[in-house]
Protein backbone atom coordinates (compact mmCIF):
# COMPACT_ATOMS: atom_id res chain seq x y z
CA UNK A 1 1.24 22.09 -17.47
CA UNK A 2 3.35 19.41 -19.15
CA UNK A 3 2.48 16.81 -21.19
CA UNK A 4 4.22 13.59 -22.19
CA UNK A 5 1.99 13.32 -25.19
CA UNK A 6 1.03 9.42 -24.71
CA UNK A 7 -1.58 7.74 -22.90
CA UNK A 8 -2.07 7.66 -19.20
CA UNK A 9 -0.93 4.38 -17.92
CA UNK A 10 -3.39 2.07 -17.02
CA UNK A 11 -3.34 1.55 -13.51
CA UNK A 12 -3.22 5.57 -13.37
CA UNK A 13 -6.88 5.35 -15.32
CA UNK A 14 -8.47 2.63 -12.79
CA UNK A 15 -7.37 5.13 -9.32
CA UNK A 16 -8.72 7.98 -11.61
CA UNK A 17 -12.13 5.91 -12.45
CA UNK A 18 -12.36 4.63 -8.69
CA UNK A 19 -11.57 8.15 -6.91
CA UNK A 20 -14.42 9.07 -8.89
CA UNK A 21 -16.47 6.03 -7.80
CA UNK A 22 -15.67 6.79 -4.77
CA UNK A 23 -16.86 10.37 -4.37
CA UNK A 24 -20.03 9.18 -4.54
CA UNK A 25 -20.02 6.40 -2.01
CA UNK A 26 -19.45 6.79 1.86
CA UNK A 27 -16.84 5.37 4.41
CA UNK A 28 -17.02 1.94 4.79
CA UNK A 29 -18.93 1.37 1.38
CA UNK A 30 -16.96 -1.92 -0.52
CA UNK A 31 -14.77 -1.70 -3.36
CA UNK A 32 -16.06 -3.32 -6.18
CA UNK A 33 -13.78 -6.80 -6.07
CA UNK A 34 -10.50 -7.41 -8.07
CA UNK A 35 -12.49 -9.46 -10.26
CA UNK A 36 -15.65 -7.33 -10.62
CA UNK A 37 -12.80 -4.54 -11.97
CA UNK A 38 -10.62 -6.42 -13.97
CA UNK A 39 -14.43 -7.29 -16.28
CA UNK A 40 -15.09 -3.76 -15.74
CA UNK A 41 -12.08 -2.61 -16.96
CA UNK A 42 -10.25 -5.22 -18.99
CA UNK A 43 -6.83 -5.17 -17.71
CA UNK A 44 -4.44 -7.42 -16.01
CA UNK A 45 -5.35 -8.34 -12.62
CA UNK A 46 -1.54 -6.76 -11.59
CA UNK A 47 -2.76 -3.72 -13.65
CA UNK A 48 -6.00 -3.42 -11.04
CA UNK A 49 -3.73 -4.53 -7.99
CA UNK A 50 -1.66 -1.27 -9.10
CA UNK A 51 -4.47 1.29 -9.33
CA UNK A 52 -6.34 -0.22 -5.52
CA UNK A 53 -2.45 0.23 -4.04
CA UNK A 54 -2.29 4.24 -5.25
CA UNK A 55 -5.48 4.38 -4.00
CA UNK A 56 -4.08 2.61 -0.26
CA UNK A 57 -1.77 4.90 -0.65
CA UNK A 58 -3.60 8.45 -0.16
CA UNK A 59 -5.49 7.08 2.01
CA UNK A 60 -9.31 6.72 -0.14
CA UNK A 61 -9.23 3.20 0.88
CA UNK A 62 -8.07 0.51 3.07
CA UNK A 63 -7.84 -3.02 2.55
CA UNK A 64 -9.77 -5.79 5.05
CA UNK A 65 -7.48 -8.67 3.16
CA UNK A 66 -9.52 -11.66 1.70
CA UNK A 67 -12.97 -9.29 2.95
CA UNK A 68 -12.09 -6.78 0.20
CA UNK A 69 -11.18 -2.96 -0.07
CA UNK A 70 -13.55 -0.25 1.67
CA UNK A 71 -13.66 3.38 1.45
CA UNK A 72 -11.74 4.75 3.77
CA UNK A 73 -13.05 7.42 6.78
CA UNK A 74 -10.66 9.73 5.87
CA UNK A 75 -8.21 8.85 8.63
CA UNK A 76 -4.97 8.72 6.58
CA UNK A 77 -3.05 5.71 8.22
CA UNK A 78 -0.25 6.94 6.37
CA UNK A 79 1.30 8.29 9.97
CA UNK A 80 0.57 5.08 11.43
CA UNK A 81 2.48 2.83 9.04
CA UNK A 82 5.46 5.43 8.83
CA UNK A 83 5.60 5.42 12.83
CA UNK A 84 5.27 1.59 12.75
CA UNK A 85 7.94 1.05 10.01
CA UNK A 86 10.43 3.75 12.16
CA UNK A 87 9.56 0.97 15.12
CA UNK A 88 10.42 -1.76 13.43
CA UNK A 89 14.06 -0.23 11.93
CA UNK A 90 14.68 1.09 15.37
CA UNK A 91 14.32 -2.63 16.53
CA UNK A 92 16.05 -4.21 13.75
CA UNK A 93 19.00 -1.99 14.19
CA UNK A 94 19.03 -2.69 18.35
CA UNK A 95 19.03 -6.55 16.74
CA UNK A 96 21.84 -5.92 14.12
CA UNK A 97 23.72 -4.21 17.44
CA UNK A 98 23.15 -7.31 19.71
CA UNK A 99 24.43 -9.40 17.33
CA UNK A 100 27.08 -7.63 16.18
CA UNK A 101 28.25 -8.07 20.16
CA UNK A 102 27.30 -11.21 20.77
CA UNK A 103 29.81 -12.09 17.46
CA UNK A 104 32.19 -9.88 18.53
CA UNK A 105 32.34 -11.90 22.33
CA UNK A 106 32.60 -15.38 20.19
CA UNK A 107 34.94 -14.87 18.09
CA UNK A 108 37.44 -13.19 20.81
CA UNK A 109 36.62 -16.58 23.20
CA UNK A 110 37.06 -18.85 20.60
CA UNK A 111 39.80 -17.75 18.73
């Protein structure tokens, strides 16, 4: 194992504090809020956005927007938001194409 020697960064210590808060709690328990952990932890409310996003990100919880973050059921909607972003590129590009015509036809007739 390798170490850097310093610290672990701090948003790295709130996911680590919360996974194991979360162990302990079931799916669809709430998050403690953004402000409950920035008093709990003293760091910058970025610093707690960064450690609930890592934790979004394997899938331990989800977000409900201004309701708060809940522990997730273990359904990683990680497939879900790849598939959707693949949908949206695949669209964007048919857009780009479109366009790309629909230029091409006015500046031929106009020219």
């Amino acid at each position: 194992m390798t170490s850097t020697g310093g610290p672990k960064p701090k948003a790295a210590q709130v996911a680590d504090a919360l996974r194991d808060d979360i162990k302990k709690m079931k799916p669809g328990d709430r998050i403690p809020s953004q402000r409950e952990l920035i008093d709990r932890f003293g760091f910058a409310s970025q610093t707690i956005q960064n450690g609930l996003a890592a934790l979004r990100a394997e899938g331990l919880i989800v977000s409900a927007g201004n309701l708060g973050n809940f522990v997730s059921d273990g359904v990683a909607p990680s497939d879900d938001v790849r598939n959707e972003i693949m949908e949206i590129r695949s669209q964007l590009q048919a857009l780009a194409d479109r366009v790309e015509t629909l230029e091409g036809r006015s500046n031929s007739g106009g020219a």
